[in-house]
N, C-alpha and C. Protein backbone atom coordinates (compact mmCIF):
# COMPACT_ATOMS: atom_id res chain seq x y z
N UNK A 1 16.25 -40.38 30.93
CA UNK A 1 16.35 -40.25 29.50
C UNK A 1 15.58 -39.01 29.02
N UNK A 2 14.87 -38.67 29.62
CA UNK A 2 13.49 -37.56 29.49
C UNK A 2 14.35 -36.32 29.34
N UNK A 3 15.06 -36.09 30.42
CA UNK A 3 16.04 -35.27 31.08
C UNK A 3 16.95 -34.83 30.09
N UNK A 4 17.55 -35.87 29.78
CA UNK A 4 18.52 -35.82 28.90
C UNK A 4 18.16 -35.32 27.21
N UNK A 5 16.98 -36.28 26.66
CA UNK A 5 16.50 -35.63 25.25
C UNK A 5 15.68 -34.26 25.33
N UNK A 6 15.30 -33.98 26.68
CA UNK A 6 14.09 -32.72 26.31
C UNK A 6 14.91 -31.50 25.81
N UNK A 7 16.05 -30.91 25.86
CA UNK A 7 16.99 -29.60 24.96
C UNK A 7 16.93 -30.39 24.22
N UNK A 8 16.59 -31.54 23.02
CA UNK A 8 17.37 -31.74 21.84
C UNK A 8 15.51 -32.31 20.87
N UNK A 9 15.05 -32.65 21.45
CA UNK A 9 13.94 -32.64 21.12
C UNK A 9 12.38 -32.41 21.51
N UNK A 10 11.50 -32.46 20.71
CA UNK A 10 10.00 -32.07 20.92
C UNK A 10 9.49 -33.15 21.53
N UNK A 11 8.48 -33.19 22.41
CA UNK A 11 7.87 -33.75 23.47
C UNK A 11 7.21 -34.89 22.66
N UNK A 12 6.85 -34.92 21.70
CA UNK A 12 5.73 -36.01 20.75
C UNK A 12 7.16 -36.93 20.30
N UNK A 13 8.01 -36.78 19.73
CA UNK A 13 9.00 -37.38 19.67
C UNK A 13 9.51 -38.01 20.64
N UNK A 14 10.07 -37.15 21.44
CA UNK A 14 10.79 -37.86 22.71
C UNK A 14 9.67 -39.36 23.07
N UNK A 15 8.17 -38.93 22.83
CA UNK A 15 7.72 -39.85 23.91
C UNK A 15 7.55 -41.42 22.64
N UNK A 16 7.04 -40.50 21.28
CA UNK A 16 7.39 -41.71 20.68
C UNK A 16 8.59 -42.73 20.32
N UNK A 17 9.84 -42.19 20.73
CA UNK A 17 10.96 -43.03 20.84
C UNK A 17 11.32 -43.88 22.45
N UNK A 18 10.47 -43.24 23.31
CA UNK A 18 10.61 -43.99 24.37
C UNK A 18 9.72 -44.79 24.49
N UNK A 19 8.30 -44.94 23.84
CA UNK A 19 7.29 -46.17 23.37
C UNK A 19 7.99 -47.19 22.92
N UNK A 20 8.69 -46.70 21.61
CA UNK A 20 9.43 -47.94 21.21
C UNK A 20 10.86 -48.59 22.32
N UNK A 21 11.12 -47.76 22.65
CA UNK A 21 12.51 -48.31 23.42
C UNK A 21 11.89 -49.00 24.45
N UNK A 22 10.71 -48.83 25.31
CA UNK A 22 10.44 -49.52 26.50
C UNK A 22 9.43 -51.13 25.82
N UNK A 23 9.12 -50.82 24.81
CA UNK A 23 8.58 -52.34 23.82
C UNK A 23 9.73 -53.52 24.05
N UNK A 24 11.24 -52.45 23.70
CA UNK A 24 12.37 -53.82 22.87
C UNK A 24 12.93 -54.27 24.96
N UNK A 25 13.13 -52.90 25.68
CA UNK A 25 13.03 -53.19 26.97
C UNK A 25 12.66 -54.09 27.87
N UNK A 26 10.81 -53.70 27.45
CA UNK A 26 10.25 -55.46 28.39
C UNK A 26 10.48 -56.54 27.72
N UNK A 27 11.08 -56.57 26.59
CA UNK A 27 11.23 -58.17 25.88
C UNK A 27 12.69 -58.39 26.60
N UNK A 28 13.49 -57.60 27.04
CA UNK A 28 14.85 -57.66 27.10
C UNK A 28 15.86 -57.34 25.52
N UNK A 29 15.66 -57.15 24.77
CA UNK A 29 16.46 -56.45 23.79
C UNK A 29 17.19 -55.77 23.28
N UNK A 30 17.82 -55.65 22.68
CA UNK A 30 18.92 -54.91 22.59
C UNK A 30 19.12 -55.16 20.87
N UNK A 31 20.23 -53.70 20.17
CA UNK A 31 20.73 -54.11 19.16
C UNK A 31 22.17 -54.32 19.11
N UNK A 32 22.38 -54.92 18.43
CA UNK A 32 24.11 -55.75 18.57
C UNK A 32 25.20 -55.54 16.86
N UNK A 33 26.18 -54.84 16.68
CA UNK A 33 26.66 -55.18 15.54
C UNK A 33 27.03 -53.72 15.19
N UNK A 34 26.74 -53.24 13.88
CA UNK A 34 27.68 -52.21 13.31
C UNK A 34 26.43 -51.46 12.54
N UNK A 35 26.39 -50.08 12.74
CA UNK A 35 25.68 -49.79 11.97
C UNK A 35 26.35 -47.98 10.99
N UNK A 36 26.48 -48.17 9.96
CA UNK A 36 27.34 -47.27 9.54
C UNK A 36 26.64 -46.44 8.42
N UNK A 37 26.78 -44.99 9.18
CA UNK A 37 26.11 -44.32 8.10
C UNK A 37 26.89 -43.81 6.85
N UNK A 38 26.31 -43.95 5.48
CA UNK A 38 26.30 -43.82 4.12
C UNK A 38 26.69 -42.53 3.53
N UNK A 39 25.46 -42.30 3.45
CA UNK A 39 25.22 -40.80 3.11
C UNK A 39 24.39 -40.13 3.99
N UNK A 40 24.75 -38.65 3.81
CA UNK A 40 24.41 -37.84 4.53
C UNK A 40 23.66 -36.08 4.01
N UNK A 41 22.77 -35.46 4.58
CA UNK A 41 22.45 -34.29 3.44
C UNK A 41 21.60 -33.46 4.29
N UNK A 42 21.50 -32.17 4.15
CA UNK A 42 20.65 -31.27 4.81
C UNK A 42 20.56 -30.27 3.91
N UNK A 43 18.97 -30.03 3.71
CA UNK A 43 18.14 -28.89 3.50
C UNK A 43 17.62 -28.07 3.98
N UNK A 44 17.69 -26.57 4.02
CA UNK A 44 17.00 -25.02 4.36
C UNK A 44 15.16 -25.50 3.69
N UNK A 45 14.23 -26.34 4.66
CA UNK A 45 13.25 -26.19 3.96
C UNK A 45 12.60 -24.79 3.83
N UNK A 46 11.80 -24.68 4.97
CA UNK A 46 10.84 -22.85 5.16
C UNK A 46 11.41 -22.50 6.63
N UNK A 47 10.13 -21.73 6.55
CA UNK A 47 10.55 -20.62 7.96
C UNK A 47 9.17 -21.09 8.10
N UNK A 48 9.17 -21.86 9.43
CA UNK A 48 7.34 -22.27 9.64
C UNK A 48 6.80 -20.94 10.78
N UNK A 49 7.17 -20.11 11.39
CA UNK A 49 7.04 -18.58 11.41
C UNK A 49 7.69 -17.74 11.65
N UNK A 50 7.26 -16.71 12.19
CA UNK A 50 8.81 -15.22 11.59
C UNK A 50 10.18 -15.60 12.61
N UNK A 51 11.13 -15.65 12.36
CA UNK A 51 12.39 -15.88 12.90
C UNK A 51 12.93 -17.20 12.90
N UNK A 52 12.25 -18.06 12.97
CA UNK A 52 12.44 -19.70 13.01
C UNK A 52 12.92 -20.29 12.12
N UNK A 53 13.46 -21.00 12.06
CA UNK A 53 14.43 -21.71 10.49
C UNK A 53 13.96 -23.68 11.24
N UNK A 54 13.40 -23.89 9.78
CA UNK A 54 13.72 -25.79 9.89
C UNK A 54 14.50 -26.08 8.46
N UNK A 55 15.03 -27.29 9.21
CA UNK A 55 16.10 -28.34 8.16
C UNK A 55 15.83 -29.14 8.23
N UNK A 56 15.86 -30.22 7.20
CA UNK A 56 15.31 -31.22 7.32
C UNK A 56 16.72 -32.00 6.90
N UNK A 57 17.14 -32.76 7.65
CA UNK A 57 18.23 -33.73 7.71
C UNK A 57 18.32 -34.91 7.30
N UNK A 58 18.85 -35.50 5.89
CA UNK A 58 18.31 -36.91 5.89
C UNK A 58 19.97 -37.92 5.80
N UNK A 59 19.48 -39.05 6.00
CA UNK A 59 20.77 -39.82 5.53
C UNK A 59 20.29 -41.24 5.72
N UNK A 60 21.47 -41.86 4.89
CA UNK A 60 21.10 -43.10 4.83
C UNK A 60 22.45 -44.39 5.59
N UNK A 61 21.70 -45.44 6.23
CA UNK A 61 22.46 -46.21 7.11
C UNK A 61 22.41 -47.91 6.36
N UNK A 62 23.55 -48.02 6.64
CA UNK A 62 23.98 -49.90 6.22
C UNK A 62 23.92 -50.51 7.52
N UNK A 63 22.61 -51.09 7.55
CA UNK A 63 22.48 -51.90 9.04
C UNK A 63 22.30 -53.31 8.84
N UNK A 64 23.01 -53.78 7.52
CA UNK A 64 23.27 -54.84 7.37
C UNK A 64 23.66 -56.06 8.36
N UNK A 65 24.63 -55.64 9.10
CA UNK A 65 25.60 -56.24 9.72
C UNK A 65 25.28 -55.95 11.47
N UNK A 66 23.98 -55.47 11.41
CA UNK A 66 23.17 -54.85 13.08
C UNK A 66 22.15 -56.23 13.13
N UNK A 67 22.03 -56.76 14.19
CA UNK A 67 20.86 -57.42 14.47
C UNK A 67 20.27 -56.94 15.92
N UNK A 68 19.22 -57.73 16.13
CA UNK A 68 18.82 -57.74 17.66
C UNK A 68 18.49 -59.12 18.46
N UNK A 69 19.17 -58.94 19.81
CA UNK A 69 19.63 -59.50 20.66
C UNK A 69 18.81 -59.95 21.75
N UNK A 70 18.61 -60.94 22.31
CA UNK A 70 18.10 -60.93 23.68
C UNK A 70 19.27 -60.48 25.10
N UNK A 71 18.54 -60.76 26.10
CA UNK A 71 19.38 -60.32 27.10
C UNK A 71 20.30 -61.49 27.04
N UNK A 72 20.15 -62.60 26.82
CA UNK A 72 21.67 -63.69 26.64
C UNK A 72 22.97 -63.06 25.85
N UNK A 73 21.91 -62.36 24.88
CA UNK A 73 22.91 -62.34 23.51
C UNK A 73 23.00 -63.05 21.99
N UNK A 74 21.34 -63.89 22.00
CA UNK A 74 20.81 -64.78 21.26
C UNK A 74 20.39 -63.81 20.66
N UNK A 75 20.32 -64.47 18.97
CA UNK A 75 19.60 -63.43 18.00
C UNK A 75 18.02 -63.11 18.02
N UNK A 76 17.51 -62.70 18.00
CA UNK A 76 15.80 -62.63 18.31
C UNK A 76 15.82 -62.90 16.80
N UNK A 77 14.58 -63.49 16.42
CA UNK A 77 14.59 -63.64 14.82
C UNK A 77 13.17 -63.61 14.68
N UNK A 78 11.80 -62.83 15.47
CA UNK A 78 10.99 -62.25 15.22
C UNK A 78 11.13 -61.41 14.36
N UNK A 79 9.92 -61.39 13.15
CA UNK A 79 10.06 -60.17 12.56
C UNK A 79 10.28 -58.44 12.56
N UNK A 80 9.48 -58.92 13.61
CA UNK A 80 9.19 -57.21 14.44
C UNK A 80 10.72 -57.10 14.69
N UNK A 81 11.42 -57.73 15.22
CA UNK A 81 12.94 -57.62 15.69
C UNK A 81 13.94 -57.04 14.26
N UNK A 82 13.71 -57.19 13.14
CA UNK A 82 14.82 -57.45 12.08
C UNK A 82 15.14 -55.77 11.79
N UNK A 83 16.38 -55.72 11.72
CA UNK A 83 16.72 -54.46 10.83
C UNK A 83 16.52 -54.66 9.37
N UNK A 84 16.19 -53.55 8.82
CA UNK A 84 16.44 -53.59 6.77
C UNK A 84 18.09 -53.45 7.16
N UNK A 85 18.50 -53.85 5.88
CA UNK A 85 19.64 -53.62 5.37
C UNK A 85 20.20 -52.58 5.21
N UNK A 86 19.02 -51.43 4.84
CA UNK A 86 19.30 -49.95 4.43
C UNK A 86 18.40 -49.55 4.39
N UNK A 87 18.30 -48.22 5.17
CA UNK A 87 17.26 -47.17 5.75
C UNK A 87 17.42 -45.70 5.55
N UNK A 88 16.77 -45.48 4.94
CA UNK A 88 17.09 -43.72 4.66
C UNK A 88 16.14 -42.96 5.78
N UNK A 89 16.58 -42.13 6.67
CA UNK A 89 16.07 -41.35 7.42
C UNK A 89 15.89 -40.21 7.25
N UNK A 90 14.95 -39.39 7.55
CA UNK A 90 14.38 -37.81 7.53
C UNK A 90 14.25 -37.39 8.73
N UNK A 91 15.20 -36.41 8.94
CA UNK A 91 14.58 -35.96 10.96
C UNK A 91 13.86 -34.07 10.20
N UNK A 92 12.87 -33.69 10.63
CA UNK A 92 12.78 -32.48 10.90
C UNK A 92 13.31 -31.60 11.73
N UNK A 93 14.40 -31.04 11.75
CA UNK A 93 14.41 -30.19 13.04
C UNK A 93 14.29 -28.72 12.52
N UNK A 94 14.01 -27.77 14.24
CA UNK A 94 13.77 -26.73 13.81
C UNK A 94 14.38 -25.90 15.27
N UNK A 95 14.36 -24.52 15.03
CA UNK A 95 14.74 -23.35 15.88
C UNK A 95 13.96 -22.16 15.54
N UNK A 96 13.25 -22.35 17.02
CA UNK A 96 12.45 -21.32 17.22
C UNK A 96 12.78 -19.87 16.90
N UNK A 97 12.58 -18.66 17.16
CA UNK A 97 12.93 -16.93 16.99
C UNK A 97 14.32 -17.18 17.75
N UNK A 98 13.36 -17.32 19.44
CA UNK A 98 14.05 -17.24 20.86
C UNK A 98 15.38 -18.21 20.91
N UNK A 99 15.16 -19.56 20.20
CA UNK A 99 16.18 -20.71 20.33
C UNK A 99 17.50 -20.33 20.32
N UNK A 100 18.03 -21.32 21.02
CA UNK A 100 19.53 -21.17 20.96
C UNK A 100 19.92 -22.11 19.96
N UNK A 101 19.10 -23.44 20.22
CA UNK A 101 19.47 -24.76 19.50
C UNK A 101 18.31 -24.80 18.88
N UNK A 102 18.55 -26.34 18.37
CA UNK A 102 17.24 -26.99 16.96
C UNK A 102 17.20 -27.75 17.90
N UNK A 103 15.79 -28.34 17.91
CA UNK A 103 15.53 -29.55 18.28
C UNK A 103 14.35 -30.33 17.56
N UNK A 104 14.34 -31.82 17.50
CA UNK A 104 14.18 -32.56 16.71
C UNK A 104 12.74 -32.52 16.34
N UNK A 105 12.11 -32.28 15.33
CA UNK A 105 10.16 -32.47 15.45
C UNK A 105 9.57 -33.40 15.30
N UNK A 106 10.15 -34.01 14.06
CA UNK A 106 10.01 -35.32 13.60
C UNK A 106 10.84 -35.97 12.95
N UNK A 107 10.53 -37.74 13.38
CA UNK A 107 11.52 -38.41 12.43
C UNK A 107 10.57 -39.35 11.47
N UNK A 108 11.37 -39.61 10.39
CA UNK A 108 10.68 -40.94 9.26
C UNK A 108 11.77 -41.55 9.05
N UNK A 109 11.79 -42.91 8.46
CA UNK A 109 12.69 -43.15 7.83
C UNK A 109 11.76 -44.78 6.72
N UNK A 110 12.32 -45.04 6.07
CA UNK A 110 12.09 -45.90 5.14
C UNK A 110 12.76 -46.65 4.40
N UNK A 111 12.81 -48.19 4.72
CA UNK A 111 13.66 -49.11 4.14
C UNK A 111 13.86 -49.41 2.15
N UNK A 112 15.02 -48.96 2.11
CA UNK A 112 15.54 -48.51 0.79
C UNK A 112 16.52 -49.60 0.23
N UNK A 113 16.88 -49.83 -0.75
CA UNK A 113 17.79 -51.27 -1.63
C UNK A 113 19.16 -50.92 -0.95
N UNK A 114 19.79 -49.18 -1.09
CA UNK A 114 21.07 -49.22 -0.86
C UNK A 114 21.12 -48.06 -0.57
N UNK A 115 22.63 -47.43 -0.50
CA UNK A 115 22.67 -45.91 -0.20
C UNK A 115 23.62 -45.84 -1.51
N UNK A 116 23.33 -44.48 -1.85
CA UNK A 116 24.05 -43.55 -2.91
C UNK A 116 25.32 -42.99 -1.93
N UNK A 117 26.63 -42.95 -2.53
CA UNK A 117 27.68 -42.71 -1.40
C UNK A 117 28.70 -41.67 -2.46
């Protein structure tokens, strides 16, 4: 997986999404269902130094209809387990002078009532 995300993202990322993925892992977990994104939007924030361009990418998802799963296929109904309904996300990405591509710096996201569509 390392392999695969390191061209697309930054090392603090990568490792904090594989923290969480190896958490839902040793429980056996999984997510199950539909998750469909809303809206969608990107901004030219700065130039964090000479040649480099970041965007900051946000959008919002209806994960209403997503739950999480054990390895049976039973619903987990721990809290820690639950999706929001609707989540608006922020990824930072950026491209270096040298870059060919962007890759990811940071993500946020924050559970929101609905999406604007």
């Amino acid at each position: 997986m390392i392999r695969l995300l390191k061209p697309l993202a930054h090392d603090d990322t990568i490792q904090a999404n594989l923290n969480f993925m190896a958490h839902w892992r040793a429980k056996g977990w999984r997510d199950s269902g539909t998750i469909t994104t809303l809206s969608e939007e990107t901004s030219k924030s700065d130039v964090p130094s000479p040649g480099a361009t970041r965007v900051t990418v946000t959008f919002c998802r209806d994960q209403s209809r997503a739950e999480v799963v054990d390895a049976q296929g039973k619903r987990v109904t721990a809290q820690a387990a639950q999706f929001p309904d609707f989540i608006r996300s922020t990824y930072d990405v950026r491209r270096l002078a040298e870059a060919k591509t962007f890759k990811v710096y940071e993500i946020g996201g924050e559970e929101v009532d609905g999406c604007a569509q």
